[in-house]
C-alpha atoms as a PDB file:
ATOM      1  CA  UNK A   1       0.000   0.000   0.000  1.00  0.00           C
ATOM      2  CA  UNK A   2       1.392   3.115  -1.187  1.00  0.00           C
ATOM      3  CA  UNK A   3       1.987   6.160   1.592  1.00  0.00           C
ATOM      4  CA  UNK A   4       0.025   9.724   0.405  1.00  0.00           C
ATOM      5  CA  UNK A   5       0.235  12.431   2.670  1.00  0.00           C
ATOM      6  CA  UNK A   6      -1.453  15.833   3.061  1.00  0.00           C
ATOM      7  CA  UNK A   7       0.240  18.817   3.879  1.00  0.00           C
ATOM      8  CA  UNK A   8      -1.275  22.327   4.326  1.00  0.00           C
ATOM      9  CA  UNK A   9       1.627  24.269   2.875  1.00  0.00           C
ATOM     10  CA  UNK A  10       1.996  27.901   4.793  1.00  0.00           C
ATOM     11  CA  UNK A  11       2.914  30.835   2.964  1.00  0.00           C
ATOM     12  CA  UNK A  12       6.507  31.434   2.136  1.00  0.00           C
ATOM     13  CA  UNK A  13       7.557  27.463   1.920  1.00  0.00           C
ATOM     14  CA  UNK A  14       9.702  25.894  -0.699  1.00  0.00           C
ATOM     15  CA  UNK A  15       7.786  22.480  -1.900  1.00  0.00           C
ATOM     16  CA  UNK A  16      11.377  20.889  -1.797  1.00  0.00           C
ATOM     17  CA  UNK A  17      13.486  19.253   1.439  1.00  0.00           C
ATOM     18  CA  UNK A  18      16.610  21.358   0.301  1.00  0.00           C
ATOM     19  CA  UNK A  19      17.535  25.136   0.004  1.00  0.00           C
ATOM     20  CA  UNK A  20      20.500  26.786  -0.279  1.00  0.00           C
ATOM     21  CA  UNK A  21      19.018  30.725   0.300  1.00  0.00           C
ATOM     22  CA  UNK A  22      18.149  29.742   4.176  1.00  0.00           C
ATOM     23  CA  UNK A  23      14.587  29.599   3.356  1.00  0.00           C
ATOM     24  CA  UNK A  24      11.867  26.789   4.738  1.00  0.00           C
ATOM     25  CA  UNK A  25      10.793  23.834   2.784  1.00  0.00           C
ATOM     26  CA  UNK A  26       9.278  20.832   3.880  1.00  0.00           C
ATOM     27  CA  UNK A  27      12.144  19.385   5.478  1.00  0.00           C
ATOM     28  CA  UNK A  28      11.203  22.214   8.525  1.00  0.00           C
ATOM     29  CA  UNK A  29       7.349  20.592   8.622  1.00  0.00           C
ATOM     30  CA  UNK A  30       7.888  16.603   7.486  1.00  0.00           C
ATOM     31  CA  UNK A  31      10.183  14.253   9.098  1.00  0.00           C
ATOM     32  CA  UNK A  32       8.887  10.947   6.892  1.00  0.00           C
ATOM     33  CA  UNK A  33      11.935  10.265   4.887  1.00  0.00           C
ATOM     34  CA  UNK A  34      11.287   8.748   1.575  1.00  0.00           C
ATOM     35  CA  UNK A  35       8.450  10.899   0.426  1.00  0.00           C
ATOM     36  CA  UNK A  36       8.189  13.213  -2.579  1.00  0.00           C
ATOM     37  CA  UNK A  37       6.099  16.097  -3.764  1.00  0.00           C
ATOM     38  CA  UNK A  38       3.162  15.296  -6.767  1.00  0.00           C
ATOM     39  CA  UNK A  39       3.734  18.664  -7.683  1.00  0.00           C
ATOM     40  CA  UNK A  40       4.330  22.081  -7.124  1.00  0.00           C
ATOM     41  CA  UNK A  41       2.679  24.742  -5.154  1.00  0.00           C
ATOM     42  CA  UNK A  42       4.170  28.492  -5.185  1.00  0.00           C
ATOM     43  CA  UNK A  43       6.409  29.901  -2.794  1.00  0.00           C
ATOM     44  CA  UNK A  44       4.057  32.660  -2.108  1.00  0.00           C
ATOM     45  CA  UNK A  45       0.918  30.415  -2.210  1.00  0.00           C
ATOM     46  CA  UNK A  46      -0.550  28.363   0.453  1.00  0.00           C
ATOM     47  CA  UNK A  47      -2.480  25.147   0.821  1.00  0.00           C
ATOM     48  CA  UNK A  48      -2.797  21.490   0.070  1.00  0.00           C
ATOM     49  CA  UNK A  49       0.119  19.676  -1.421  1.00  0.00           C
ATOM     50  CA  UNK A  50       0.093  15.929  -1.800  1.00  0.00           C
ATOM     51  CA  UNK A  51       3.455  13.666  -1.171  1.00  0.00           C
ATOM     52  CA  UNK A  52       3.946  10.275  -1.721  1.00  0.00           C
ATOM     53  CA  UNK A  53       6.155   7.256  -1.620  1.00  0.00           C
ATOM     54  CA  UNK A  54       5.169   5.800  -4.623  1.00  0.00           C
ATOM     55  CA  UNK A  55       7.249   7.265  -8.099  1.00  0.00           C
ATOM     56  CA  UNK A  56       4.665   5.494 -10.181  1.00  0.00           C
ATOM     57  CA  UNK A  57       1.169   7.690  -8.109  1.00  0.00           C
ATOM     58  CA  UNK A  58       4.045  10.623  -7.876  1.00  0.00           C
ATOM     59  CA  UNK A  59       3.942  10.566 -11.287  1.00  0.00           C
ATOM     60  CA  UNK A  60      -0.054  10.003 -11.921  1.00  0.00           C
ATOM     61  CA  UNK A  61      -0.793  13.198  -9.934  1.00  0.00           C
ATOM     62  CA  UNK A  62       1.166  15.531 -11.016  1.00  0.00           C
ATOM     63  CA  UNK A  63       1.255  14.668 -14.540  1.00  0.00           C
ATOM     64  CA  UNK A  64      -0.900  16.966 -17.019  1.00  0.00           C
ATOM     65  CA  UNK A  65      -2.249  14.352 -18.808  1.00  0.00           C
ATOM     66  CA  UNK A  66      -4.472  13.126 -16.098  1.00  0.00           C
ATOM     67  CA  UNK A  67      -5.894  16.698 -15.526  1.00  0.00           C
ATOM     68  CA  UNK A  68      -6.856  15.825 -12.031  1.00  0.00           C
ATOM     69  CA  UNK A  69      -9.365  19.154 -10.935  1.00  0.00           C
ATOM     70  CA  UNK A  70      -7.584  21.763  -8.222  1.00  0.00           C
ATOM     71  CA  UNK A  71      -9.445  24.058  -6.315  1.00  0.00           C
ATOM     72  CA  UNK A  72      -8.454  27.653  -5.473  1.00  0.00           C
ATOM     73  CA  UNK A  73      -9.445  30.382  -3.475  1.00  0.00           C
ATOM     74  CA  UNK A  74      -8.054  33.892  -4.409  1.00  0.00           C
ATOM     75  CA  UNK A  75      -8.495  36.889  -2.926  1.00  0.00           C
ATOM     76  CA  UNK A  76      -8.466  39.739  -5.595  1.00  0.00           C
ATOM     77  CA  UNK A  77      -8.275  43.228  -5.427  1.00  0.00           C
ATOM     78  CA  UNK A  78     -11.218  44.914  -6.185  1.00  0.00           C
ATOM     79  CA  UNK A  79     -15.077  43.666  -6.354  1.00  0.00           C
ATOM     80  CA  UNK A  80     -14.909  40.737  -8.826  1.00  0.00           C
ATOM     81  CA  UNK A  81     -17.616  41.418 -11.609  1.00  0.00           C
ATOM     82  CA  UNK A  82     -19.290  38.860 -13.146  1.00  0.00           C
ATOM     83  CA  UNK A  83     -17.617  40.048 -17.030  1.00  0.00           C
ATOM     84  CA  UNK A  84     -14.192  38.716 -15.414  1.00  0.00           C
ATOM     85  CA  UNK A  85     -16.310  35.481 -14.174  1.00  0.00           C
ATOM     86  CA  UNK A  86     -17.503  34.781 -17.788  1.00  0.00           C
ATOM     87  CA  UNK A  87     -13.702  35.317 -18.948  1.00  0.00           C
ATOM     88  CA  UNK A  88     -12.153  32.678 -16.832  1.00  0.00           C
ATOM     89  CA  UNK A  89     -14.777  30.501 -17.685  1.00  0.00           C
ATOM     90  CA  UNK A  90     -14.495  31.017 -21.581  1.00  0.00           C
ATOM     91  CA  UNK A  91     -10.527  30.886 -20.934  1.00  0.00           C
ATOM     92  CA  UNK A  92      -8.062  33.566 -21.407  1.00  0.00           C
ATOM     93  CA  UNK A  93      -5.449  34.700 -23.443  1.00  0.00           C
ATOM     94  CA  UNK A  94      -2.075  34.294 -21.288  1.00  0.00           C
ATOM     95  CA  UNK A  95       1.398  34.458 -23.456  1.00  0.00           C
ATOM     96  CA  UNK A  96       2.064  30.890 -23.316  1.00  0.00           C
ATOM     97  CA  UNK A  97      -1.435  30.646 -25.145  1.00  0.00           C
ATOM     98  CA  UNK A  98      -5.277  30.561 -23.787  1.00  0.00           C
ATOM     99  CA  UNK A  99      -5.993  28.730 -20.845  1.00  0.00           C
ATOM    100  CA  UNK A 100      -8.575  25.926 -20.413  1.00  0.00           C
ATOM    101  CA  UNK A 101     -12.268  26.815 -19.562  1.00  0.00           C
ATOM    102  CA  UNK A 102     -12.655  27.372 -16.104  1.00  0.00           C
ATOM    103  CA  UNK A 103     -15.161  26.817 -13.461  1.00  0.00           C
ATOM    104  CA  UNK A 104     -15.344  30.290 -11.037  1.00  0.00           C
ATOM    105  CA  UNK A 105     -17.551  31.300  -9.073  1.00  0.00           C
ATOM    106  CA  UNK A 106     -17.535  34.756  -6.777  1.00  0.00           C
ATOM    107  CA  UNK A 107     -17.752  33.362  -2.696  1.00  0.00           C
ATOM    108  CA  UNK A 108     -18.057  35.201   0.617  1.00  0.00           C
ATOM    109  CA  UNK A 109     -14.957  35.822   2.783  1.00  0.00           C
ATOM    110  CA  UNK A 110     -14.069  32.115   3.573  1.00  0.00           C
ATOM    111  CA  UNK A 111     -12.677  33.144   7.031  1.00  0.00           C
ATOM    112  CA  UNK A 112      -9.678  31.306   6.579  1.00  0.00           C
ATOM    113  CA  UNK A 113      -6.560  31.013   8.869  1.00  0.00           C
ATOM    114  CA  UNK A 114      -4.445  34.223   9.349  1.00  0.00           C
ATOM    115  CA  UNK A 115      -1.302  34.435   6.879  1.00  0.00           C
ATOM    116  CA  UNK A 116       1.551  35.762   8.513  1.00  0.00           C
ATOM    117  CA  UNK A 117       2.822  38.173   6.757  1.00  0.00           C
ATOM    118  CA  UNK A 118      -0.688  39.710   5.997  1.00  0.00           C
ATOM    119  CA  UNK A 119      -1.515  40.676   2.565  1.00  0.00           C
ATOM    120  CA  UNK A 120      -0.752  44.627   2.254  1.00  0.00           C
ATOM    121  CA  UNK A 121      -4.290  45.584   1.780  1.00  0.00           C
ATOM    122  CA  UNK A 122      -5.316  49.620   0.887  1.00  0.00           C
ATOM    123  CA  UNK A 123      -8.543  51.029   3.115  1.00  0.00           C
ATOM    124  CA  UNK A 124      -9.885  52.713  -0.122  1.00  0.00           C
ATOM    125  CA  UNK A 125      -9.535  49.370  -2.281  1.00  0.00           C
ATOM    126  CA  UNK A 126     -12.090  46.743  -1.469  1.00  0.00           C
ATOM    127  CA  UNK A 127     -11.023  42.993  -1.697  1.00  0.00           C
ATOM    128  CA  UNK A 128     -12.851  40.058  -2.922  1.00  0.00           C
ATOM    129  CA  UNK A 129     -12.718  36.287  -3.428  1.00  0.00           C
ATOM    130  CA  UNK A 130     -13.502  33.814  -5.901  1.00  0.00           C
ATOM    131  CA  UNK A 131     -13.547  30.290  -6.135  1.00  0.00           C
ATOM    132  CA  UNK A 132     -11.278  28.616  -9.136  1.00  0.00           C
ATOM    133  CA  UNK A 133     -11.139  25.395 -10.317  1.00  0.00           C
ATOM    134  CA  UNK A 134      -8.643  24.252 -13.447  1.00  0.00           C
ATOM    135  CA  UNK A 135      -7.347  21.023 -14.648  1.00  0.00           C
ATOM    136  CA  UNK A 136      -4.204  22.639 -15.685  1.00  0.00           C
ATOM    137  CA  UNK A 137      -0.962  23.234 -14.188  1.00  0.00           C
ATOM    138  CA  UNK A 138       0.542  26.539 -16.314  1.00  0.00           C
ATOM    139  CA  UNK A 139       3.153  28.257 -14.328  1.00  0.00           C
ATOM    140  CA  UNK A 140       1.480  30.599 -11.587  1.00  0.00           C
ATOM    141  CA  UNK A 141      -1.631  30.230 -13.637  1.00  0.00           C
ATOM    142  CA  UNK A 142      -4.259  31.220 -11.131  1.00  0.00           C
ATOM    143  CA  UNK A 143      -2.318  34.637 -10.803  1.00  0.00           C
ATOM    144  CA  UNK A 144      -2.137  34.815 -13.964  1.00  0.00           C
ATOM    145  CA  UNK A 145      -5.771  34.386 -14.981  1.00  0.00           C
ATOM    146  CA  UNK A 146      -7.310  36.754 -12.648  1.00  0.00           C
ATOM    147  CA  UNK A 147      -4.627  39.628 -13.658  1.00  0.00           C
ATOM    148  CA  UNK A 148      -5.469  38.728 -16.954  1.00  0.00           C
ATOM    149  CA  UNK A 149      -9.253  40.044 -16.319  1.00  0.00           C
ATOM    150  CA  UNK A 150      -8.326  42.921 -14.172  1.00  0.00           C
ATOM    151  CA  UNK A 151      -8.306  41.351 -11.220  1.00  0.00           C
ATOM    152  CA  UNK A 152      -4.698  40.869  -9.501  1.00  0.00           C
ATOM    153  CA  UNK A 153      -4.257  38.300  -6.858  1.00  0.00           C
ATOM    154  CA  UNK A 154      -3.252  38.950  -3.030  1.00  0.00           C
ATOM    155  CA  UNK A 155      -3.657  35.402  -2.081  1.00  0.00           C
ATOM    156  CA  UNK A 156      -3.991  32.514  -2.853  1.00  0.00           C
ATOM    157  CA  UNK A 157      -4.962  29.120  -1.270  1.00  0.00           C
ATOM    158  CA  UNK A 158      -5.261  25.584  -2.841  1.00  0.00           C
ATOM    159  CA  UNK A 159      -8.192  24.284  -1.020  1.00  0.00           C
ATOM    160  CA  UNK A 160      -8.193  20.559  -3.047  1.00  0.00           C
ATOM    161  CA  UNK A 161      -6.629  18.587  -5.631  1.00  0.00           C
ATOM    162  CA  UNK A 162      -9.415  15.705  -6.946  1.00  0.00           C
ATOM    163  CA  UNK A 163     -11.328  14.261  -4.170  1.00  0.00           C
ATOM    164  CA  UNK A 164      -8.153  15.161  -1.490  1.00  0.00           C
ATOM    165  CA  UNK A 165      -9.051  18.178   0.607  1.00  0.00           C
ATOM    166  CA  UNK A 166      -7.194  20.772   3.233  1.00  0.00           C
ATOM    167  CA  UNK A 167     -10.141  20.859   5.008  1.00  0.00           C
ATOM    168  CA  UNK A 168      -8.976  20.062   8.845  1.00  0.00           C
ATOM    169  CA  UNK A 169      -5.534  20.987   8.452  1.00  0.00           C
ATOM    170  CA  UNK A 170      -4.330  24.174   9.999  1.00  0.00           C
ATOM    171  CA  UNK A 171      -1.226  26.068   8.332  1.00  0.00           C
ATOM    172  CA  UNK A 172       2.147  23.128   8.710  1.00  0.00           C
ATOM    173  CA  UNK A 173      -0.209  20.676  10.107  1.00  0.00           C
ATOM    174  CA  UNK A 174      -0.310  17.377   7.346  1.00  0.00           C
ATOM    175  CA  UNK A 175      -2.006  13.658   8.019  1.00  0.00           C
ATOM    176  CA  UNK A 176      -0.576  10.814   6.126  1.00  0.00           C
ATOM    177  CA  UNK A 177      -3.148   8.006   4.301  1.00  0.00           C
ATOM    178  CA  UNK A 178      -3.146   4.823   2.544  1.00  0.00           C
ATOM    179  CA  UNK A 179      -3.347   5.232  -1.203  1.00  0.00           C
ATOM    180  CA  UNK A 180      -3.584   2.401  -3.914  1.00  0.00           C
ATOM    181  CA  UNK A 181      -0.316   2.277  -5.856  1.00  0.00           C
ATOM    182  CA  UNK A 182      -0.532   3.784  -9.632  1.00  0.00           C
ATOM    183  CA  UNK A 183      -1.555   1.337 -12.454  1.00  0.00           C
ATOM    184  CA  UNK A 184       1.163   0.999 -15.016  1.00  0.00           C
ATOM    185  CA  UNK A 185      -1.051   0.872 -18.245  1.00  0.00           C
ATOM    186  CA  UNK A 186       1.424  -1.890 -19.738  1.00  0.00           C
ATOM    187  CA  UNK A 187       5.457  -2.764 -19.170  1.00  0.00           C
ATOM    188  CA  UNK A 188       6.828  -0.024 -21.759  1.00  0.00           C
ATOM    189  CA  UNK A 189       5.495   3.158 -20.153  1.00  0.00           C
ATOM    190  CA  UNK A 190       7.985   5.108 -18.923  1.00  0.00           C
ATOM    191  CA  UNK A 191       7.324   5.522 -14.841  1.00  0.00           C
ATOM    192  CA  UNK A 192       8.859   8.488 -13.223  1.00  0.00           C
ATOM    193  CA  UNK A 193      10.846   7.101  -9.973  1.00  0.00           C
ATOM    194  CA  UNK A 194      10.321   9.162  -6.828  1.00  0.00           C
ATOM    195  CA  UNK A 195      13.640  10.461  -7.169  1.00  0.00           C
ATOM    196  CA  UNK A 196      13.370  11.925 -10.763  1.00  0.00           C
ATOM    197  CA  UNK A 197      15.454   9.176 -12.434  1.00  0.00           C
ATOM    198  CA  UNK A 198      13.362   7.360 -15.241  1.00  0.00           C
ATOM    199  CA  UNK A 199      12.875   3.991 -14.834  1.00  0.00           C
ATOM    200  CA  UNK A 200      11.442   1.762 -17.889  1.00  0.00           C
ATOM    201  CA  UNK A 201      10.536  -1.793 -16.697  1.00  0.00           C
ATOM    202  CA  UNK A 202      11.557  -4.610 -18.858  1.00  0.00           C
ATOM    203  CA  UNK A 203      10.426  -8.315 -19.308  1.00  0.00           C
ATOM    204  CA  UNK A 204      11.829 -10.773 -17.475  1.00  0.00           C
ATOM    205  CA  UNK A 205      13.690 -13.312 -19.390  1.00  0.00           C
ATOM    206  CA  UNK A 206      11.896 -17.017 -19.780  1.00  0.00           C
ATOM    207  CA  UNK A 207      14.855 -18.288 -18.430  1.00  0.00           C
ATOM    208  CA  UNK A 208      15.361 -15.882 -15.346  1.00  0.00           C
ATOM    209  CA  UNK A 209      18.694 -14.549 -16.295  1.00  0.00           C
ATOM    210  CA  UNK A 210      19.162 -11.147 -17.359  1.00  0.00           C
ATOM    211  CA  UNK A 211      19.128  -9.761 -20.693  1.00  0.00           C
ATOM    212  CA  UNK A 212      22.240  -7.860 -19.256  1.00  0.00           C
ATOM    213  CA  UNK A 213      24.337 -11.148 -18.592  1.00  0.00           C
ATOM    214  CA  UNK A 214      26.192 -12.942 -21.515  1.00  0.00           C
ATOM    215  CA  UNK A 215      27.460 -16.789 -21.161  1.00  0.00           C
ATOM    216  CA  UNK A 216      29.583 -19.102 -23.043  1.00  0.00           C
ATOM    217  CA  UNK A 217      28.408 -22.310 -24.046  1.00  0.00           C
ATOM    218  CA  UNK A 218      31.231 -24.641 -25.134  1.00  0.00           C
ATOM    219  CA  UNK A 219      30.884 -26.180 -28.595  1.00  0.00           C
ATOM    220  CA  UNK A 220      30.326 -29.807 -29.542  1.00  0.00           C
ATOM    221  CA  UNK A 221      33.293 -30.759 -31.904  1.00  0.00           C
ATOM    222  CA  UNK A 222      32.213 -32.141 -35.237  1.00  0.00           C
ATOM    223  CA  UNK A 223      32.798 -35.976 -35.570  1.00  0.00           C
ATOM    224  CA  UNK A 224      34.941 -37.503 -38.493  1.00  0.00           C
END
């Protein structure tokens, strides 16, 4: 049984163990050893990550293809109108191309842990928050998207990826589940190993030696 864990990400963390700058990752939260992020969330975002044990579910989580649905909260400067709503649900024009239709929705102040820092917030600008949920994975997308339709992000919180959920975890806190390893769909497909090596599984040989090994056999001399 493979190991998936869920880990409310604070604001300002590195989704890696290592850092050379002095600044926190998830070595200062998780002690498992053997675990790896499906993923990446923002240095300046906060929320639900997933890590896992398993390269082969590592690899079915995070990769495009399987456009598992995340769900974001942003807070935006300015009162959302429901123009910029219809926009990131038609999709928008970023430079790397248009995104994706999107499902948004404007929401009430979720009352949501504090974020230390605090966003820098002006008294004569009004915030709001809407609800975002995308199957893609374009580089600080969300931000992008809502900037896109006038409305810049001041925060931003990953709420759920597929049927996983931050719900109950406060900011640092994670919970670790069982999980049902990936299905390979056949012995070609490349698997991505947890530690970013590519591994491609090969058949066995009938005989149970491997394909890597070469022997001798001695010959049988021809009779006169």
């Amino acid at each position: 049984m493979s190991q998936l864990i869920l880990f409310n990400k604070p604001f300002q963390v590195l989704t890696q163990f290592t850092d050379d700058q002095g600044r926190k990752t998830l070595a200062n939260f998780i002690r498992q050893k053997d675990v790896y992020a499906a993923g990446r969330l923002d240095y300046d975002s906060e929320g639900l990550l997933l890590l896992t044990d398993d390269g082969a579910l590592q690899h079915q989580l995070s990769h495009p293809r399987h456009k598992m649905e995340k769900t974001y909260l942003a807070q935006v400067e300015g009162e959302v109108t429901e123009a910029a709503l219809a926009a990131l649900r038609k999709g928008v024009e970023l430079k790397d191309g248009f995104t994706a239709p999107a499902k948004a929705e404007r929401v009430e102040d979720p009352k949501l842990w504090q974020r230390h820092p605090p966003i820098r917030q002006r008294a004569e600008i009004a915030t709001s928050w809407i609800e975002l949920r995308i199957t893609e994975g374009k580089n600080r997308q969300v931000r992008r998207m809502t900037a896109a339709v006038g409305f810049p992000t001041l925060r931003l919180i990953r709420t759920a990826i597929g049927r996983w959920s931050v719900e109950g975890l406060k900011p640092g806190e994670y919970r670790s589940i069982a999980a049902l390893p990936a299905v390979k769909s056949n012995s070609n497909a490349t698997v991505r190993a947890p530690g970013g090596e590519q591994k491609r599984p090969g058949k066995k040989p009938a005989n149970g030696k491997s394909r890597g090994k070469t022997t001798t056999s001695r010959k049988t001399p021809k009779r006169r």
